[in-house]
PDB file of N, CA and C in Angstrom:
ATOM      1  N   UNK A   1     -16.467   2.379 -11.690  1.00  0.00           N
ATOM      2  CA  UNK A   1     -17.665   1.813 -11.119  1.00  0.00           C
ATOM      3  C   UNK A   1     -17.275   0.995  -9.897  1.00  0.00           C
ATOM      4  N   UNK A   2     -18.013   1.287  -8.744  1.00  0.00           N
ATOM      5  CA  UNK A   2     -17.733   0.430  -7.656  1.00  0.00           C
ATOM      6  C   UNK A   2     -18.421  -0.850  -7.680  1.00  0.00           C
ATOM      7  N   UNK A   3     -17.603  -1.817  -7.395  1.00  0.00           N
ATOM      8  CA  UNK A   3     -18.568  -2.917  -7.373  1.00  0.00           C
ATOM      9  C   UNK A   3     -17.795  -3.777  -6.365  1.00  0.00           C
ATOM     10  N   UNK A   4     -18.590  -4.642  -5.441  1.00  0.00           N
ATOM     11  CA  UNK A   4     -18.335  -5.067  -4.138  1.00  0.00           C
ATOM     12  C   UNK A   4     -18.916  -6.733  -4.612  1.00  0.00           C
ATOM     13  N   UNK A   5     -18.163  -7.481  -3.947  1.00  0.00           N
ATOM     14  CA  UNK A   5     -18.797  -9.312  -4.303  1.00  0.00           C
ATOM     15  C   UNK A   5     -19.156 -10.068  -2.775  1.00  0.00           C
ATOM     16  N   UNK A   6     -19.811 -10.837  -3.677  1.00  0.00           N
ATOM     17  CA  UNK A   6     -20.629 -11.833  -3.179  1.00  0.00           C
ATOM     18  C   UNK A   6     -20.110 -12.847  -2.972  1.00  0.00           C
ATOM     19  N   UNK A   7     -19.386 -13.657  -1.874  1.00  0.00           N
ATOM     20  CA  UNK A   7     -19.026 -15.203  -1.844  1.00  0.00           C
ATOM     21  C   UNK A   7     -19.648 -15.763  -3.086  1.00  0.00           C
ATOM     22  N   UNK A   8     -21.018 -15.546  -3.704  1.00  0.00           N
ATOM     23  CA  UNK A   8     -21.374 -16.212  -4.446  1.00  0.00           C
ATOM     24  C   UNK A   8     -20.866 -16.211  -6.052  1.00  0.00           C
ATOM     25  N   UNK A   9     -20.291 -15.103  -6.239  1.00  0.00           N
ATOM     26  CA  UNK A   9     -20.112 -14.462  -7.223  1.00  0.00           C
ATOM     27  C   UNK A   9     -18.491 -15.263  -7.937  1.00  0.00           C
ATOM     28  N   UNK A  10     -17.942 -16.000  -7.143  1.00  0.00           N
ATOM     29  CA  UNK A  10     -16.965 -16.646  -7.467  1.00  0.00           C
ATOM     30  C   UNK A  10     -16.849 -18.415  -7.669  1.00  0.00           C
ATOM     31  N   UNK A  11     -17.755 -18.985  -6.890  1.00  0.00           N
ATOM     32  CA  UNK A  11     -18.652 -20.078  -6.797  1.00  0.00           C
ATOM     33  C   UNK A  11     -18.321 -20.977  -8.146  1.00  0.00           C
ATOM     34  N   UNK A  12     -18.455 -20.186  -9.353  1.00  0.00           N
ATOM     35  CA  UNK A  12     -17.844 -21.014 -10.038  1.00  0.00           C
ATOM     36  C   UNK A  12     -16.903 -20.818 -10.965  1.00  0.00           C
ATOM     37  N   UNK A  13     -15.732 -20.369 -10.373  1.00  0.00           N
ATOM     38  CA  UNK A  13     -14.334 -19.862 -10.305  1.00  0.00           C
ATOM     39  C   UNK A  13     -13.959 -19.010 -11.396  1.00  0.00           C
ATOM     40  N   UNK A  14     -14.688 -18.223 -11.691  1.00  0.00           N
ATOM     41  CA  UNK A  14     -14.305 -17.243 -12.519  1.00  0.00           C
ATOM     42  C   UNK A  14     -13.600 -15.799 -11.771  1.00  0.00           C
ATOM     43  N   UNK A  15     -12.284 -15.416 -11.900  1.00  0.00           N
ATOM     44  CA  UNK A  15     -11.939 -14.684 -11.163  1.00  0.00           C
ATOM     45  C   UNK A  15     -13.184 -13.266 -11.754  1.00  0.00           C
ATOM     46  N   UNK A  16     -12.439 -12.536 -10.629  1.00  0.00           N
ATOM     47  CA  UNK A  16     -12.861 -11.071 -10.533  1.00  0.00           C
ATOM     48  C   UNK A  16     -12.844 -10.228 -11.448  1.00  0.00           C
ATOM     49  N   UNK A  17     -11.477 -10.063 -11.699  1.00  0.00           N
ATOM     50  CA  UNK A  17     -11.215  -9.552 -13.272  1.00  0.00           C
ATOM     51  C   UNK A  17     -11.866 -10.264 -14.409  1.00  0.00           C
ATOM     52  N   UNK A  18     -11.917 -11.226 -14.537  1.00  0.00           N
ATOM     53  CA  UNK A  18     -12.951 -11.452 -15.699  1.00  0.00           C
ATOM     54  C   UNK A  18     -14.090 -10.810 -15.660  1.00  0.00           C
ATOM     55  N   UNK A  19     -14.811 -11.090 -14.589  1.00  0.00           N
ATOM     56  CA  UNK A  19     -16.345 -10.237 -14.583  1.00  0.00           C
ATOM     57  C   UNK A  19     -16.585  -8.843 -14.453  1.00  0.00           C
ATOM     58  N   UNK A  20     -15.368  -8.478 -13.697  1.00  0.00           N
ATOM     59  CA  UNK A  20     -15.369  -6.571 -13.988  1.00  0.00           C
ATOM     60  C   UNK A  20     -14.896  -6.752 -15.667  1.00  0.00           C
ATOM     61  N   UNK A  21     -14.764  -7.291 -16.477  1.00  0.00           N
ATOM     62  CA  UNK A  21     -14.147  -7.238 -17.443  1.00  0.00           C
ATOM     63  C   UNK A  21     -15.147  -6.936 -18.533  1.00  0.00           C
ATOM     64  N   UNK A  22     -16.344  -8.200 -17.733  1.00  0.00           N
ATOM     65  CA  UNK A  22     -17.586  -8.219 -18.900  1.00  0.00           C
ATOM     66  C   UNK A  22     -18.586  -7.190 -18.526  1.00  0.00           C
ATOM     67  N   UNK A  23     -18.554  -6.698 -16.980  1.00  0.00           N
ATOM     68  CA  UNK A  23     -19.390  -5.487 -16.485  1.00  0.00           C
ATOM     69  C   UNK A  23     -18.770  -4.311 -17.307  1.00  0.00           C
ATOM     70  N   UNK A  24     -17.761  -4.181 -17.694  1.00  0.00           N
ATOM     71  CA  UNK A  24     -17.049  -3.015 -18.361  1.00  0.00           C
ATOM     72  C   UNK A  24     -17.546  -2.921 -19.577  1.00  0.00           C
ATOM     73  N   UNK A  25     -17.895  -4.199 -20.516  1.00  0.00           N
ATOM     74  CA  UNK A  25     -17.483  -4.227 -21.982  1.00  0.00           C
ATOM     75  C   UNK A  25     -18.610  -4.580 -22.370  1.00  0.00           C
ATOM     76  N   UNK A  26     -19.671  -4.854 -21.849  1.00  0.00           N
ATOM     77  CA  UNK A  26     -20.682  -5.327 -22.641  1.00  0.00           C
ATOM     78  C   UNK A  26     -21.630  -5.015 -23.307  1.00  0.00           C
ATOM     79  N   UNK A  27     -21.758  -3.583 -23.065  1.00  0.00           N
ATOM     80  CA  UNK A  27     -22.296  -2.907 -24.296  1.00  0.00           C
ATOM     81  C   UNK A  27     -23.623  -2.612 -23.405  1.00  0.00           C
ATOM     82  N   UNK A  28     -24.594  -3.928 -22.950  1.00  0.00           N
ATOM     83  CA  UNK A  28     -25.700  -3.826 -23.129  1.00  0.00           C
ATOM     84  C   UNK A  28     -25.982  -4.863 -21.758  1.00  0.00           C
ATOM     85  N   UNK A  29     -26.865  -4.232 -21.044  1.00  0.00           N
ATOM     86  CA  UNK A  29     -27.326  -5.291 -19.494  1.00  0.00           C
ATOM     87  C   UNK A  29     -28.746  -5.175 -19.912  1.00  0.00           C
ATOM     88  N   UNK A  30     -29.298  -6.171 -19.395  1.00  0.00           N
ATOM     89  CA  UNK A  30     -30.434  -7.192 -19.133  1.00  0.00           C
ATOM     90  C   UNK A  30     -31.181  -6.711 -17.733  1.00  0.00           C
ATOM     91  N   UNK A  31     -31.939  -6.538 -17.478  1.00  0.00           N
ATOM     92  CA  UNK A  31     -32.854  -6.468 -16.516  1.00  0.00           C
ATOM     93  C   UNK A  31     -33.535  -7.643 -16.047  1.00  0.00           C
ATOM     94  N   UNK A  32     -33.815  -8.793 -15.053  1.00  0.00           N
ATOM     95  CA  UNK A  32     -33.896  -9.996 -14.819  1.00  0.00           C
ATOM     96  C   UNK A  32     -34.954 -10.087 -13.559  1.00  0.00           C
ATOM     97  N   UNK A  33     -36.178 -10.261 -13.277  1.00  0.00           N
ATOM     98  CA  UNK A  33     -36.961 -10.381 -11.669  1.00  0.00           C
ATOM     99  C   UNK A  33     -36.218 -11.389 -10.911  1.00  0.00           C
ATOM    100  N   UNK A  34     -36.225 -10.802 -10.243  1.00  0.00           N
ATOM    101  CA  UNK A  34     -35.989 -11.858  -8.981  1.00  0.00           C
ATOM    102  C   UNK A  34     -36.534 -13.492  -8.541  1.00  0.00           C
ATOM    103  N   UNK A  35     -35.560 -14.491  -8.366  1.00  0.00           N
ATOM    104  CA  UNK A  35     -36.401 -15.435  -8.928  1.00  0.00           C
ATOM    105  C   UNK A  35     -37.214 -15.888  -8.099  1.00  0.00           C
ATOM    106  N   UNK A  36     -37.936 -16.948  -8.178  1.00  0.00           N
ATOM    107  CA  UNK A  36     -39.182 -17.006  -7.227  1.00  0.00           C
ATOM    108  C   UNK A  36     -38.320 -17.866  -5.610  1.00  0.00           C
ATOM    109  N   UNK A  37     -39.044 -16.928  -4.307  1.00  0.00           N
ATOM    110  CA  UNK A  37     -38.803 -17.618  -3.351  1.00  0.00           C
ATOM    111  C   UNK A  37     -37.368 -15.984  -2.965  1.00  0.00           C
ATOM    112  N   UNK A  38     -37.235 -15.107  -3.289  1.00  0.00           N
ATOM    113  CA  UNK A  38     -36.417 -14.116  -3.137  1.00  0.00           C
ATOM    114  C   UNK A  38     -37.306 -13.191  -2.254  1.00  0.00           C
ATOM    115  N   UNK A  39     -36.816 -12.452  -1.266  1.00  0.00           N
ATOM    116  CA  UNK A  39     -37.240 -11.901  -0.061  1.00  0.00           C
ATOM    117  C   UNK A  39     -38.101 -11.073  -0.692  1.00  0.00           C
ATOM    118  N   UNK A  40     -39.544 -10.553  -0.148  1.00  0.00           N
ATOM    119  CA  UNK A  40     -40.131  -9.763  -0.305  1.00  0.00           C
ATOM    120  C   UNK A  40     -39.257  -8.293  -1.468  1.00  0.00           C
ATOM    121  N   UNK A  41     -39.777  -7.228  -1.991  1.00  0.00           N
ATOM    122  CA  UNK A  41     -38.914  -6.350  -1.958  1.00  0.00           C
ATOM    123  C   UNK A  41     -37.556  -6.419  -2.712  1.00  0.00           C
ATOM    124  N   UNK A  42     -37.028  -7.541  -2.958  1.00  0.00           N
ATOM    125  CA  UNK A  42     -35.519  -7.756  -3.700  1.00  0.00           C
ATOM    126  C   UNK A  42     -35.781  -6.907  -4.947  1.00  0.00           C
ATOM    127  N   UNK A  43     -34.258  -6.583  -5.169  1.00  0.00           N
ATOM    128  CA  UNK A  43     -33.964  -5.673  -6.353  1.00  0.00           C
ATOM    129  C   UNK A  43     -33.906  -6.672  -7.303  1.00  0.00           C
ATOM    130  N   UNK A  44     -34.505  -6.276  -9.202  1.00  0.00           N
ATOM    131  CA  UNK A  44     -34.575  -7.172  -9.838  1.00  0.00           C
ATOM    132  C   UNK A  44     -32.241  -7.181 -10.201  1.00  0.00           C
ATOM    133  N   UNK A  45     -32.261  -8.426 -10.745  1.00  0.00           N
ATOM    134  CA  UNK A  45     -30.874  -8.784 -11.077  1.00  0.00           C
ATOM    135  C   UNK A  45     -30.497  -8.112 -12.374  1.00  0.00           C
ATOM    136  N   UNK A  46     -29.182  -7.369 -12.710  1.00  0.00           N
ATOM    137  CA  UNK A  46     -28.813  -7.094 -13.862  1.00  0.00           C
ATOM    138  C   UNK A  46     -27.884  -8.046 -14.202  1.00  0.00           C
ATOM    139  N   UNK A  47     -28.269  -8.215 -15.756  1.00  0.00           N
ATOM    140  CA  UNK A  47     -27.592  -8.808 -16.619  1.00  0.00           C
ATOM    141  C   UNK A  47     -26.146  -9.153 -17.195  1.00  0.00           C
ATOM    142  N   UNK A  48     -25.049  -9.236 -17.259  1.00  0.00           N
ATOM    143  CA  UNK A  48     -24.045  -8.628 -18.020  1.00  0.00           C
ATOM    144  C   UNK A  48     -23.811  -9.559 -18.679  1.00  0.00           C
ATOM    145  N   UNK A  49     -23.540  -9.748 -20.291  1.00  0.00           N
ATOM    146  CA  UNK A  49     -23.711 -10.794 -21.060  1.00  0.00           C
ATOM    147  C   UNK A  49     -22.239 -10.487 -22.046  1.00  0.00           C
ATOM    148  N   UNK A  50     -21.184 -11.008 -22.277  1.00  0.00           N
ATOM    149  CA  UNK A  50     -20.365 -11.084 -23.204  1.00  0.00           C
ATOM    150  C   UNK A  50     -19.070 -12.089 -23.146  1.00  0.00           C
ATOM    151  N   UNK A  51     -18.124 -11.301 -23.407  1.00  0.00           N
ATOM    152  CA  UNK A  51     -16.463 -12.171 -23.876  1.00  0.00           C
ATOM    153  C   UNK A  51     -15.498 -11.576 -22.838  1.00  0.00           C
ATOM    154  N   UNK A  52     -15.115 -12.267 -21.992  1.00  0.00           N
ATOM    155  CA  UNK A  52     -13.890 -11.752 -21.408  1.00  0.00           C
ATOM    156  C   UNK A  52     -12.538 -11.223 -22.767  1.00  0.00           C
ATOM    157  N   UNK A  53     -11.473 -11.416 -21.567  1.00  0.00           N
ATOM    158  CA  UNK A  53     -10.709 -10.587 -22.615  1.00  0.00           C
ATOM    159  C   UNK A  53      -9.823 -11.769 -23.363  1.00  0.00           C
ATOM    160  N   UNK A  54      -9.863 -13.207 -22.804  1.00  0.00           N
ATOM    161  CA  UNK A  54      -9.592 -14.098 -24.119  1.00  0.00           C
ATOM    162  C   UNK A  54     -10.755 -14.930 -24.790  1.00  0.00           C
ATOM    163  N   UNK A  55     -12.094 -14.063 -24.902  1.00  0.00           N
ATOM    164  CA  UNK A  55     -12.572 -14.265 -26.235  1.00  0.00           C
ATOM    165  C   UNK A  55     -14.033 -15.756 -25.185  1.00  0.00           C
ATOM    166  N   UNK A  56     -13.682 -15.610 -24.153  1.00  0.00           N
ATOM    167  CA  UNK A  56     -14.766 -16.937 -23.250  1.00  0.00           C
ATOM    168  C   UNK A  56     -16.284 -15.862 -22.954  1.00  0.00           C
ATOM    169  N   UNK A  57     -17.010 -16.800 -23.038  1.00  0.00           N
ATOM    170  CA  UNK A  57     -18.776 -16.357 -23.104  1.00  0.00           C
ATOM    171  C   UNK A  57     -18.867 -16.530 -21.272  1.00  0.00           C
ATOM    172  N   UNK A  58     -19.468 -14.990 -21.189  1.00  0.00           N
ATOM    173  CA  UNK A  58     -19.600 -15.514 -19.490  1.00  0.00           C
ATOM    174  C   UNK A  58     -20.936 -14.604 -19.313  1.00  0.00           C
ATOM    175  N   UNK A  59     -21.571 -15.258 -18.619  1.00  0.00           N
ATOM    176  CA  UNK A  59     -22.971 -14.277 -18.156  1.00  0.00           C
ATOM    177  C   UNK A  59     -22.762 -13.735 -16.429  1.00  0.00           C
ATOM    178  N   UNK A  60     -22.464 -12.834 -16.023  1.00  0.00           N
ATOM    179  CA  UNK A  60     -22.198 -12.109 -14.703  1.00  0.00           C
ATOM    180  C   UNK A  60     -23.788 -11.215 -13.942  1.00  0.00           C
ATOM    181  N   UNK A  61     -23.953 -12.031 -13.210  1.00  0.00           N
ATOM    182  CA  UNK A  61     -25.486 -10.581 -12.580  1.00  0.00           C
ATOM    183  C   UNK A  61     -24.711 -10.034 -11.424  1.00  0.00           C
ATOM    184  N   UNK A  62     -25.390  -9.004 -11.008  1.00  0.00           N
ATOM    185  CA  UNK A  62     -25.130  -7.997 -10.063  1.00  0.00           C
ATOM    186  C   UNK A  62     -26.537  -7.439  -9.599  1.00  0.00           C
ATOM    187  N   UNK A  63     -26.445  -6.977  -8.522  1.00  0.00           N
ATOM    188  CA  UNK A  63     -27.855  -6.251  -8.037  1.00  0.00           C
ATOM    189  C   UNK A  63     -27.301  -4.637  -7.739  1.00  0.00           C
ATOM    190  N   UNK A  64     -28.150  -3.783  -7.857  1.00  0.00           N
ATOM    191  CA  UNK A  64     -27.903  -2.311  -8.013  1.00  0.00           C
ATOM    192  C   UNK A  64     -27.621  -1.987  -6.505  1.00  0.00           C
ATOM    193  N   UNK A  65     -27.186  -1.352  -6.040  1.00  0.00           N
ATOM    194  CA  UNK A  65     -27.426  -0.804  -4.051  1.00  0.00           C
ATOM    195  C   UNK A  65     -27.861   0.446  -4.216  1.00  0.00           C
ATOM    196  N   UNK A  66     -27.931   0.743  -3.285  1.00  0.00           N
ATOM    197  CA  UNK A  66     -28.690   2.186  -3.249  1.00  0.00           C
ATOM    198  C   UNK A  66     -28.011   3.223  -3.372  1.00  0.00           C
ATOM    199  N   UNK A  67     -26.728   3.095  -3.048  1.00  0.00           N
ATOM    200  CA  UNK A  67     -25.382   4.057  -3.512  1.00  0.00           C
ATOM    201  C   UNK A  67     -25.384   3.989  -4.751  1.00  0.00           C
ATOM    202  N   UNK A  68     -25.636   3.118  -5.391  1.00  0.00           N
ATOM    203  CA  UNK A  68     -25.037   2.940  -6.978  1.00  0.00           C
ATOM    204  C   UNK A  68     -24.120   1.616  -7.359  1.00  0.00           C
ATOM    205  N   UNK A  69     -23.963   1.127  -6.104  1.00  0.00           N
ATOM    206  CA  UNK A  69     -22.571   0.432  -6.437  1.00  0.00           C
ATOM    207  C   UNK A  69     -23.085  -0.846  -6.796  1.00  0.00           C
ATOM    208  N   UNK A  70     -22.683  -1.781  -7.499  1.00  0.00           N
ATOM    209  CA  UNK A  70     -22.665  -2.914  -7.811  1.00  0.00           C
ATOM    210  C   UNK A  70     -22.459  -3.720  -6.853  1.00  0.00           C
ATOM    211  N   UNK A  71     -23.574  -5.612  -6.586  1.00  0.00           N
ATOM    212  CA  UNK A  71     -22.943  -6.014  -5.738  1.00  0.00           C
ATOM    213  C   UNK A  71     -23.210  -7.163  -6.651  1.00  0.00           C
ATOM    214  N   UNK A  72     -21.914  -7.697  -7.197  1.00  0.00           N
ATOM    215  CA  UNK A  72     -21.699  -8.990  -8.556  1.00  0.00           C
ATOM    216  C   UNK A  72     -22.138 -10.234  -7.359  1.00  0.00           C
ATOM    217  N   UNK A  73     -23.430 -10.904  -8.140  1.00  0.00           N
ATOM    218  CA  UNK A  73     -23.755 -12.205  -6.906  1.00  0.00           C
ATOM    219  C   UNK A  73     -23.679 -13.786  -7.871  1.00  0.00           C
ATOM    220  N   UNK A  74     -23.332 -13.308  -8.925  1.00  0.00           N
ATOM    221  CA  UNK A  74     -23.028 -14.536 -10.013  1.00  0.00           C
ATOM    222  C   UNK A  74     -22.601 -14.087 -10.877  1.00  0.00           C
ATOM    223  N   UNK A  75     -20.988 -15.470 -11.551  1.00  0.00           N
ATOM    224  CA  UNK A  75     -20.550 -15.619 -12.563  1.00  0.00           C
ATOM    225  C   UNK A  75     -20.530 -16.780 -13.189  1.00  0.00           C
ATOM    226  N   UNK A  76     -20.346 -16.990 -14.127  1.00  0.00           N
ATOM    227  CA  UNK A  76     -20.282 -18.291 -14.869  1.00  0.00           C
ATOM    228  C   UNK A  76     -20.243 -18.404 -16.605  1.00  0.00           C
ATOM    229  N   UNK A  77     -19.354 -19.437 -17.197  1.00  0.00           N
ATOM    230  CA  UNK A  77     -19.337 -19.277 -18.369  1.00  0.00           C
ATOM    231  C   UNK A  77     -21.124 -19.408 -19.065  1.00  0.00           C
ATOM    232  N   UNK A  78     -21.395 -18.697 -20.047  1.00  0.00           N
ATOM    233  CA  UNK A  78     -22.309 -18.687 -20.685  1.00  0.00           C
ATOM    234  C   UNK A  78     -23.336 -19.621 -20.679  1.00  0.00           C
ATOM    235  N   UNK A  79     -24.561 -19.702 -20.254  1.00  0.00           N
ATOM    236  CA  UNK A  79     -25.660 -21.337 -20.375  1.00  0.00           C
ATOM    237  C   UNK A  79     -26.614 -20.399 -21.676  1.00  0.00           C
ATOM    238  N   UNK A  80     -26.871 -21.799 -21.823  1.00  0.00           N
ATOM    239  CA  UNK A  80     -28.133 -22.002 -23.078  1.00  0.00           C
ATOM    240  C   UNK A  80     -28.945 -20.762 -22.903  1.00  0.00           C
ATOM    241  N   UNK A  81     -29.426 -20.880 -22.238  1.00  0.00           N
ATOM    242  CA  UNK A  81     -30.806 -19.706 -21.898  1.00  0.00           C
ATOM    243  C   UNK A  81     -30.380 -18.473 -21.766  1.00  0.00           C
ATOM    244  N   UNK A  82     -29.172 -18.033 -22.109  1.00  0.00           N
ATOM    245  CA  UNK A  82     -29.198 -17.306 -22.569  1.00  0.00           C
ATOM    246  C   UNK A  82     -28.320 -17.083 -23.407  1.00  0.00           C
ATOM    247  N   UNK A  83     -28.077 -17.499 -24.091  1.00  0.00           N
ATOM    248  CA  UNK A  83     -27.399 -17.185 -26.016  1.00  0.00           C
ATOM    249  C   UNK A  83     -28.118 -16.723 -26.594  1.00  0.00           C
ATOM    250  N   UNK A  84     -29.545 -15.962 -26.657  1.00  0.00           N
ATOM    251  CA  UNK A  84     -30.324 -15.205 -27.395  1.00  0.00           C
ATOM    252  C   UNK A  84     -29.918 -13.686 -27.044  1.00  0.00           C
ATOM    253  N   UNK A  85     -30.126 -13.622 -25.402  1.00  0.00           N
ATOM    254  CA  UNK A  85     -30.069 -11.863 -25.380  1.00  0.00           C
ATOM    255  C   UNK A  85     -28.234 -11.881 -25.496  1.00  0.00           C
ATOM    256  N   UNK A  86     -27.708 -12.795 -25.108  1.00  0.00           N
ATOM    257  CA  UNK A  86     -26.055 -12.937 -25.699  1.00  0.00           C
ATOM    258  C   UNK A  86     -25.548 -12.504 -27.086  1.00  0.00           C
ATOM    259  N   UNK A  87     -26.329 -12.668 -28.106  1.00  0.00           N
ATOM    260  CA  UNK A  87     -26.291 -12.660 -29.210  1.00  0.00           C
ATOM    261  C   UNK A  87     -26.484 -11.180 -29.873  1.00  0.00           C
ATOM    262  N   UNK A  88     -27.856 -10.460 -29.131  1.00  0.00           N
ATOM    263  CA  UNK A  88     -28.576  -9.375 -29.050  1.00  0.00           C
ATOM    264  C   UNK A  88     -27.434  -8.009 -28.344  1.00  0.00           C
ATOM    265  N   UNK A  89     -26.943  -8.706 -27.393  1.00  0.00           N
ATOM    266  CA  UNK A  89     -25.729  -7.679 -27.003  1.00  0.00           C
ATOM    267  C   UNK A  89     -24.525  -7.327 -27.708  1.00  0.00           C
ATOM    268  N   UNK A  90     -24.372  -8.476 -28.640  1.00  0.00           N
ATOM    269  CA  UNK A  90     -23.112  -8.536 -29.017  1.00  0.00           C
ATOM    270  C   UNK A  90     -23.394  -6.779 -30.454  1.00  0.00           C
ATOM    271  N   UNK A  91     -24.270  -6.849 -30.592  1.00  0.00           N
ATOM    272  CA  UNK A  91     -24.236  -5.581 -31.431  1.00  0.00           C
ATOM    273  C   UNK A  91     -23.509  -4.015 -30.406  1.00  0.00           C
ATOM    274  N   UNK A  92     -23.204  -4.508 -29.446  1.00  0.00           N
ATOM    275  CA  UNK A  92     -23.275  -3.596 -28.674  1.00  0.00           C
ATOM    276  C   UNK A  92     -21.855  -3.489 -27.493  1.00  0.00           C
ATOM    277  N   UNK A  93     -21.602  -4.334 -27.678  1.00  0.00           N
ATOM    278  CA  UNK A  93     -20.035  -4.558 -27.436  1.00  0.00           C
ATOM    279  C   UNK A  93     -19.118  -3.637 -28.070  1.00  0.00           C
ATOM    280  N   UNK A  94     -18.097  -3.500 -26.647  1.00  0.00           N
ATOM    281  CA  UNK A  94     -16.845  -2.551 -27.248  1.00  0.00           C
ATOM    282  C   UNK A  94     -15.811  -3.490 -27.669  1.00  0.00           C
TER     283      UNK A  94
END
């Protein structure tokens, strides 16, 4: 899978490999609107919800491109709001 980053996407220092890690493994993505105040037209955000590979909760979005390719625009260890569909994925994890 191609996937291309975002200055933003590192912001809060989760390397690269972690988040291709959880884009790889997670079984199960989230579909997310765009949040309010996002350009006319924006693609809604996908989800990626799981465990890197030592076992840390990280939630990663990406937006789709028109090629296909992934463009990862946030990482970060796991928040509150979402430990439900977190939970919901985990059936679905490799």
């Amino acid at each position: 899978m191609d996937l291309i980053w975002a200055r933003s996407a590192t912001k809060h220092r989760i390397a690269r490999a972690r988040s291709r890690y959880i884009i790889e493994h997670c079984g199960l993505r989230f579909e997310q609107v765009p949040p309010a105040g996002a350009p006319a037209g924006a693609e809604p955000r996908l989800v990626f919800l799981g465990d890197d590979a030592d076992g840390v909760a990280l939630e990663v979005m990406a937006v789709e491109l028109e090629d296909g390719s992934l463009l990862v625009i946030h990482s970060m260890r796991l928040r509150e709001r979402y430990r439900e569909q977190y939970e919901e994925a985990g059936r679905w994890r490799r």
